[in-house]
Every structure is written in structure tokens, then in C-alpha cells.
C-alpha atoms as a PDB file:
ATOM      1  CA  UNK A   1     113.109 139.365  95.264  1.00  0.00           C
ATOM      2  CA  UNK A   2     116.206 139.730  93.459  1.00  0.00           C
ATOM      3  CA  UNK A   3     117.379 136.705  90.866  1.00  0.00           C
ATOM      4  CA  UNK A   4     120.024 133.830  91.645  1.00  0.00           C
ATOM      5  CA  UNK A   5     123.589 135.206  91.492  1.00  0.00           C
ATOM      6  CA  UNK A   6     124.306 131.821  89.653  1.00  0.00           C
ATOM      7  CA  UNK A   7     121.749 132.802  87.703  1.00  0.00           C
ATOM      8  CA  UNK A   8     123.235 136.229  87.242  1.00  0.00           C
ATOM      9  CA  UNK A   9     126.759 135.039  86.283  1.00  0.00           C
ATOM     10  CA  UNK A  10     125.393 132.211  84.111  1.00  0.00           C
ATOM     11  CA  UNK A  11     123.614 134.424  81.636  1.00  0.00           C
ATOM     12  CA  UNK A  12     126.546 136.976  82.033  1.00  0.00           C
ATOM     13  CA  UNK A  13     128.751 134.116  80.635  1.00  0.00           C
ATOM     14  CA  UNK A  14     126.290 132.806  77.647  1.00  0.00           C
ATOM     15  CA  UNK A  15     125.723 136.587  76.631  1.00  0.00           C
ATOM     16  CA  UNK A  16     129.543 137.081  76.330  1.00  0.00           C
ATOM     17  CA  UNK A  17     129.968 133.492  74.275  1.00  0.00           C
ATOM     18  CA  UNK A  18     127.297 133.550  71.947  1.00  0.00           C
ATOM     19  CA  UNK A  19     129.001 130.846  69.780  1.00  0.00           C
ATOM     20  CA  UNK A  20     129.101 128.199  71.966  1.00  0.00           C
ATOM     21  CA  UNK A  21     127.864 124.655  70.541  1.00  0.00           C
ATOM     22  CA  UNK A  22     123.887 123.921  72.489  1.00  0.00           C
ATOM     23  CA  UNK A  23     124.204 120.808  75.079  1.00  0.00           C
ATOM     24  CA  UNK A  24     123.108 117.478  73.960  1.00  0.00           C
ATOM     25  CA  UNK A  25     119.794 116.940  73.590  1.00  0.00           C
ATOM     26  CA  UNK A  26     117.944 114.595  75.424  1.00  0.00           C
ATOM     27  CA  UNK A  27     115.048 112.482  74.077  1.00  0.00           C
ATOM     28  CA  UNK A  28     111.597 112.625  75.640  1.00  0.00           C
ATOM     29  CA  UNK A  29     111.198 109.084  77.761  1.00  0.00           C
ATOM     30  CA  UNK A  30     109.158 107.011  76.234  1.00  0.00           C
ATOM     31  CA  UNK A  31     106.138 105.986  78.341  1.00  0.00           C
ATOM     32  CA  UNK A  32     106.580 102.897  79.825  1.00  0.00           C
ATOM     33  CA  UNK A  33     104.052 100.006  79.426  1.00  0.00           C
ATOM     34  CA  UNK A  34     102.064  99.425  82.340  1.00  0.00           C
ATOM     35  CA  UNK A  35     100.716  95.901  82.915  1.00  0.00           C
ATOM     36  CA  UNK A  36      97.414  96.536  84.518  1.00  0.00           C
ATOM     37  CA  UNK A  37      95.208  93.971  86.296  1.00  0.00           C
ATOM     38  CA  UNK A  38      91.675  93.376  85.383  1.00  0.00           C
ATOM     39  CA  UNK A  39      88.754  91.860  87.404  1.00  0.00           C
ATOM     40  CA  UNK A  40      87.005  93.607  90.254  1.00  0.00           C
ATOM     41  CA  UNK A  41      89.681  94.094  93.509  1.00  0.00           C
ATOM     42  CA  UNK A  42      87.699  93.458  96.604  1.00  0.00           C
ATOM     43  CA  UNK A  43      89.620  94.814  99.943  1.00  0.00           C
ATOM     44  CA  UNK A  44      88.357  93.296 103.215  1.00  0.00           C
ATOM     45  CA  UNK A  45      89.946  93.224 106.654  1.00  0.00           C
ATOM     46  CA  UNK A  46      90.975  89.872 108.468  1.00  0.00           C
ATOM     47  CA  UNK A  47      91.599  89.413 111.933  1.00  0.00           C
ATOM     48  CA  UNK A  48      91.909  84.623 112.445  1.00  0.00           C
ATOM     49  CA  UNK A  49      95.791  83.743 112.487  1.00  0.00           C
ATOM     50  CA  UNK A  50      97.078  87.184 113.358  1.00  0.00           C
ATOM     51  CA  UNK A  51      96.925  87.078 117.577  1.00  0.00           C
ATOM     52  CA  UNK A  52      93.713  89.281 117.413  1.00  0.00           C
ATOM     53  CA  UNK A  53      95.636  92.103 114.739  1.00  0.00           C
ATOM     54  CA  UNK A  54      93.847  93.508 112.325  1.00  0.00           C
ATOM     55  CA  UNK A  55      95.107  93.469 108.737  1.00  0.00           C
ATOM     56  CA  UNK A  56      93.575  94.905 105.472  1.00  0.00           C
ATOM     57  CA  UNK A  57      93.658  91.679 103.021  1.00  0.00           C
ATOM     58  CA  UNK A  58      93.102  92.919  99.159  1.00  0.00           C
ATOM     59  CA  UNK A  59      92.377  90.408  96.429  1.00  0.00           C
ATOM     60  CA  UNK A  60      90.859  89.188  93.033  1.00  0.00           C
ATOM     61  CA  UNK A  61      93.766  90.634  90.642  1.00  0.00           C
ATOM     62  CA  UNK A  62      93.749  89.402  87.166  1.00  0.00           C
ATOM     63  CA  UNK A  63      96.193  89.581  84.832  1.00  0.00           C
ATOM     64  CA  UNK A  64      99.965  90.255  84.016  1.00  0.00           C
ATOM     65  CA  UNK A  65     100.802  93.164  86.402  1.00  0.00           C
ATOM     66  CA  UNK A  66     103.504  93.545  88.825  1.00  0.00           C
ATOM     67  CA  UNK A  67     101.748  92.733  92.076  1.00  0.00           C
ATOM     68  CA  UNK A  68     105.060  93.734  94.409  1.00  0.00           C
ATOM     69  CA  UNK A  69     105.302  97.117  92.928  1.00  0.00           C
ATOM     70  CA  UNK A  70     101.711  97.489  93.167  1.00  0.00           C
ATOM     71  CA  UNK A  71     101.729  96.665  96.380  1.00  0.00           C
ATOM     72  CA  UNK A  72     104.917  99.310  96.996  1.00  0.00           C
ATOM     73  CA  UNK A  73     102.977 102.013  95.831  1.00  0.00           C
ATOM     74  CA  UNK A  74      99.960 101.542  97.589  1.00  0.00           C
ATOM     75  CA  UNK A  75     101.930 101.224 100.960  1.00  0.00           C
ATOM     76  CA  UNK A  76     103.789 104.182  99.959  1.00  0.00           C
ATOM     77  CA  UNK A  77     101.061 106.268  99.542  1.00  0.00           C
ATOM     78  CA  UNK A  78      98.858 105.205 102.885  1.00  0.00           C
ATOM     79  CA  UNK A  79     102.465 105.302 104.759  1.00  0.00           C
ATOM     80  CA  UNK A  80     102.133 101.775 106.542  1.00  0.00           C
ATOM     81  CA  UNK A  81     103.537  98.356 106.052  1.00  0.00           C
ATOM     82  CA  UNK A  82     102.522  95.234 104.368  1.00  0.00           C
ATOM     83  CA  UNK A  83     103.155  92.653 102.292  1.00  0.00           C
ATOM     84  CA  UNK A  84     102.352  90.034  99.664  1.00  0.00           C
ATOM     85  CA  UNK A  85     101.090  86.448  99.280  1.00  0.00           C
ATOM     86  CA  UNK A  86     101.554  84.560  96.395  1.00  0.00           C
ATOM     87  CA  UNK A  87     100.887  85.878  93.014  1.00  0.00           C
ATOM     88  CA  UNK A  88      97.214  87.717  94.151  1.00  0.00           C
ATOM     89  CA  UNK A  89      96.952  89.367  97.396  1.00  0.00           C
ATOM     90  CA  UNK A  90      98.434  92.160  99.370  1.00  0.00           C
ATOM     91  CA  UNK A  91      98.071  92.341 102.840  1.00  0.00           C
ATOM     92  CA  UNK A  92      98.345  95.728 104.251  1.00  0.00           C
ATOM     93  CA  UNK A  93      99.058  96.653 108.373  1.00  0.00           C
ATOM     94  CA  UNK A  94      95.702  97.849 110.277  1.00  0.00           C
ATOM     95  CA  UNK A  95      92.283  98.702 109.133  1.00  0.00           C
ATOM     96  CA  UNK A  96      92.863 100.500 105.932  1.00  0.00           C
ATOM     97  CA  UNK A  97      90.091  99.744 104.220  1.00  0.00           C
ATOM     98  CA  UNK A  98      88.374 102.625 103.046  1.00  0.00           C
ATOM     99  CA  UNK A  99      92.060 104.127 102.652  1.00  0.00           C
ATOM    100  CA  UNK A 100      92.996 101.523 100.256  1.00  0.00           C
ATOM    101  CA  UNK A 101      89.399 101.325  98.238  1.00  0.00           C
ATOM    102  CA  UNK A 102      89.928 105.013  97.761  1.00  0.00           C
ATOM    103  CA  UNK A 103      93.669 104.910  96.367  1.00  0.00           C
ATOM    104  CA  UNK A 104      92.786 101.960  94.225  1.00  0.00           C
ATOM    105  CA  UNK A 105      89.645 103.382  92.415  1.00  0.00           C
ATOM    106  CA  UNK A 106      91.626 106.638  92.272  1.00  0.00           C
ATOM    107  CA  UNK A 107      94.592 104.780  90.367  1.00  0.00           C
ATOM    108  CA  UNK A 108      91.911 103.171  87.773  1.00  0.00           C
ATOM    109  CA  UNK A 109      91.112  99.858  89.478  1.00  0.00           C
ATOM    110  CA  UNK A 110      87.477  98.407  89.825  1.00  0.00           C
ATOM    111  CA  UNK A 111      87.680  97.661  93.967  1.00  0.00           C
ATOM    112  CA  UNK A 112      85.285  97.578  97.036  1.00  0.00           C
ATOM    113  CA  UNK A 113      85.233  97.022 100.163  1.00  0.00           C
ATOM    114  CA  UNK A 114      83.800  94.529 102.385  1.00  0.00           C
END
């Protein structure tokens, strides 16, 4: 498979202007502090109040994490909808149970399922 013509011309260029000045350089990010939440998650589904749907109700976080983006990643990543209430529980769309256990003990948290 034959290179990039971009590529081709590129080099071309740098091998003809050897004293150009290098490009900025750009600092390594520094790795952000994550606010993680302690305690044992336990995910369980609940059906009373919601016209006979089924919805995946997770609970028992602890701590000073960021329970909307937690709960944006974990929809994210099982591809269905959901949403929070209050400061400690997200309520996902369906059955996901076993989905969401999975993910969660995956991404470091202590959760089962009920």
C-alpha cells in the first residue's frame, strides 16, 4: 500500500527546510482528580409508580462524586436512557441489571444486584 501523498509532500517539504524552528510543544494533561464514591452500590429493578414499566433503580453512593456524569457514562455505555434523583440514585430505562452490575464493578465500584 503506497504512503499518503500528504504524507509524501510533507516530508518532501521538511527535508528541503531543515532549519525551520520545531512547533510548540504541548504539555502532557495532567490527570484529572476523580471524586469517587465509596460504600457498596446495590442495583435493583422497580416496577410501583411507573404504569407497570420496568426501570433499573441503582443506589447507596457515598461520597463527593459527580453523580450526573456518573450517571452519563453509565447510560452511555449500556446505550439507553435514564436519569437521576436527588443527590444518590440513578434510575436507568428497562431491566439492566446485570448490564449495569457488570459496568460498575468493571469501572472499580463495589455493586450487586438484587
Amino acid at each position: 500500500m503506497e504512503k499518503n501523498p500528504w504524507q509524501n509532500s510533507l516530508a518532501a517539504f521538511l527535508e528541503a527546510n531543515p532549519d525551520l524552528p520545531a512547533g510548540p510543544d504541548t504539555p502532557d494533561p495532567a490527570p484529572e482528580e476523580t471524586r469517587r464514591f465509596t460504600g457498596r452500590i446495590t442495583v435493583a429493578i422497580e416496577r410501583k409508580g411507573r404504569a407497570g414499566k420496568t426501570v433499573t433503580r441503582i443506589s447507596g453512593f457515598e461520597g463527593d462524586g459527580d453523580l450526573a456524569t456518573l450517571a452519563a457514562d453509565l447510560k452511555r455505555s449500556l446505550g439507553t436512557g435514564g436519569s437521576t434523583e436527588g443527590d444518590a440514585v440513578i434510575i436507568l430505562q428497562g431491566d439492566r441489571r446485570a448490564d449495569a452490575t457488570r459496568w460498575l464493578i468493571a469501572n472499580g465500584y463495589k455493586a450487586r444486584s438484587v
